[in-house]
Protein backbone atom coordinates (compact mmCIF):
# COMPACT_ATOMS: atom_id res chain seq x y z
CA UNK A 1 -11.71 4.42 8.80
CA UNK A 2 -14.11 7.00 8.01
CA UNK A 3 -13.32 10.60 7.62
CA UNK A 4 -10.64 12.88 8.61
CA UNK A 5 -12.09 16.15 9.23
CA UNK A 6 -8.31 17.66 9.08
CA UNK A 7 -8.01 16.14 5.30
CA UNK A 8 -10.88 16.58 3.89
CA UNK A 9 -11.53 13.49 2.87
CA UNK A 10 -13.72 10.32 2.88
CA UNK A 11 -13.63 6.63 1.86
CA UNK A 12 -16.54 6.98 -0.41
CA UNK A 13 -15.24 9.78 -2.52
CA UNK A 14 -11.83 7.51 -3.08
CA UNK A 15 -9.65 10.76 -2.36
CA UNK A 16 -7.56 11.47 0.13
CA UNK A 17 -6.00 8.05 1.41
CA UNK A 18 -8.52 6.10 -0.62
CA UNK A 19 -7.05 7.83 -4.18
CA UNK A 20 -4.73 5.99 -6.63
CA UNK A 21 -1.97 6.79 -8.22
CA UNK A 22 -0.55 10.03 -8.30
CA UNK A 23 -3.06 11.65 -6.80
CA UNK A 24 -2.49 9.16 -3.72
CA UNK A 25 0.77 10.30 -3.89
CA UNK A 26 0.32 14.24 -3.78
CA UNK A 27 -1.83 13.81 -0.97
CA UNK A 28 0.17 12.00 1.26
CA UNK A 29 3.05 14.03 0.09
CA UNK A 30 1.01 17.03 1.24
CA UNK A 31 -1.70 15.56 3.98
CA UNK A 32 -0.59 17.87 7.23
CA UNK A 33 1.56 20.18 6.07
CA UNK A 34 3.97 17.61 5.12
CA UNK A 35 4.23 15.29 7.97
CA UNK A 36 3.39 12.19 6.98
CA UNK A 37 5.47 11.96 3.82
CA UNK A 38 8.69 11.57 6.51
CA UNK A 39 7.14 9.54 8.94
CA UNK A 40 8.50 6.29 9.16
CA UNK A 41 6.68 3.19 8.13
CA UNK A 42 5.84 0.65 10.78
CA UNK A 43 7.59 -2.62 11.52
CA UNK A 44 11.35 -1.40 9.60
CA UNK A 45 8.97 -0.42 6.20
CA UNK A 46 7.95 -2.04 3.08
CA UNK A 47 10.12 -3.94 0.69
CA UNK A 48 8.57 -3.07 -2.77
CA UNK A 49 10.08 -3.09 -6.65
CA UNK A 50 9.69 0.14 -8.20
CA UNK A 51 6.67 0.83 -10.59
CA UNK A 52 8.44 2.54 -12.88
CA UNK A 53 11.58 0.78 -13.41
CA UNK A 54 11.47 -2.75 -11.89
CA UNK A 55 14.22 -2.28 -9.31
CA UNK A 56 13.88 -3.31 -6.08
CA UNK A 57 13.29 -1.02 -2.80
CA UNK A 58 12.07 -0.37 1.02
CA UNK A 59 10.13 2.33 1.27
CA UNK A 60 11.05 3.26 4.86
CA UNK A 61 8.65 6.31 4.84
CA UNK A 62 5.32 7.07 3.94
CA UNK A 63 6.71 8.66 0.49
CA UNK A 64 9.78 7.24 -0.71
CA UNK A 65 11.75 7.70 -4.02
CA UNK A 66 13.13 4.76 -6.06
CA UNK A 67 16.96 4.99 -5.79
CA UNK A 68 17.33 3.51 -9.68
CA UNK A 69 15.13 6.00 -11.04
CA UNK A 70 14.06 8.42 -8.68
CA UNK A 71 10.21 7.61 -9.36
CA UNK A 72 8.28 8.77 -6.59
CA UNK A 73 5.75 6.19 -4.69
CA UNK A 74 3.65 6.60 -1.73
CA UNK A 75 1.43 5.00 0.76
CA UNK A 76 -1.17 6.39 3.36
CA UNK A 77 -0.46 5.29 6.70
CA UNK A 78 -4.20 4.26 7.27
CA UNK A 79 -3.36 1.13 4.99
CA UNK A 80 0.24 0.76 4.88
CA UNK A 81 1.14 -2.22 3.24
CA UNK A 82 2.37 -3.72 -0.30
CA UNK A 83 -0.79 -3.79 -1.93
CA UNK A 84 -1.38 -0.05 -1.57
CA UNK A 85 1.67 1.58 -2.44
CA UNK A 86 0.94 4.01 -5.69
CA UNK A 87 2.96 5.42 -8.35
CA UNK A 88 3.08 8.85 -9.43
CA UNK A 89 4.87 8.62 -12.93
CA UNK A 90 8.47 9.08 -13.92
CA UNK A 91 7.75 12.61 -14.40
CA UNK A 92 5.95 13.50 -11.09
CA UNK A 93 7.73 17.05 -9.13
CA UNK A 94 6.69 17.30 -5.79
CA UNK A 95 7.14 20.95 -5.25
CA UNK A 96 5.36 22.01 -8.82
């Protein structure tokens, strides 16, 4: 895991994959003109509880909304498990 010339990213800078929070999630949402955010997660996905609201979840793709509340979370596919799922706020718009 070093660099991803197509992203425009790097480990050390902690963007890109390596960000938090929302900004973790606007990248993924956005990282190749949108493909990842569909792609399916590995393995049937990632049972989760919601950030925002507590309720439980799979995220089945790389960005996922939470059916309760409709709080968006993500996770990069170079690290796709539990402990790296992010939270963009109950207020986050995708398309704004």
């Amino acid at each position: 895991m070093g660099e991803c010339p197509d992203c425009n990213f790097s480990r050390e800078s902690g963007t890109g994959p390596f960000a938090t929070g929302r900004e973790l999630v606007e990248f993924v949402y956005q990282a190749h003109d949108g493909a990842i955010r569909d792609k399916p997660i590995a393995g049937g996905g990632l049972a989760t509880t919601c950030q925002g609201c507590g309720a439980p979840f799979v995220m089945e793709t790389h960005v996922c909304r939470c059916p309760e509340c409709g709080g968006y979370h993500a996770v990069a596919p170079v690290h796709a498990s539990v402990e790296h799922i992010q939270y963009a706020g109950p207020d986050f718009d995708p398309e704004h």
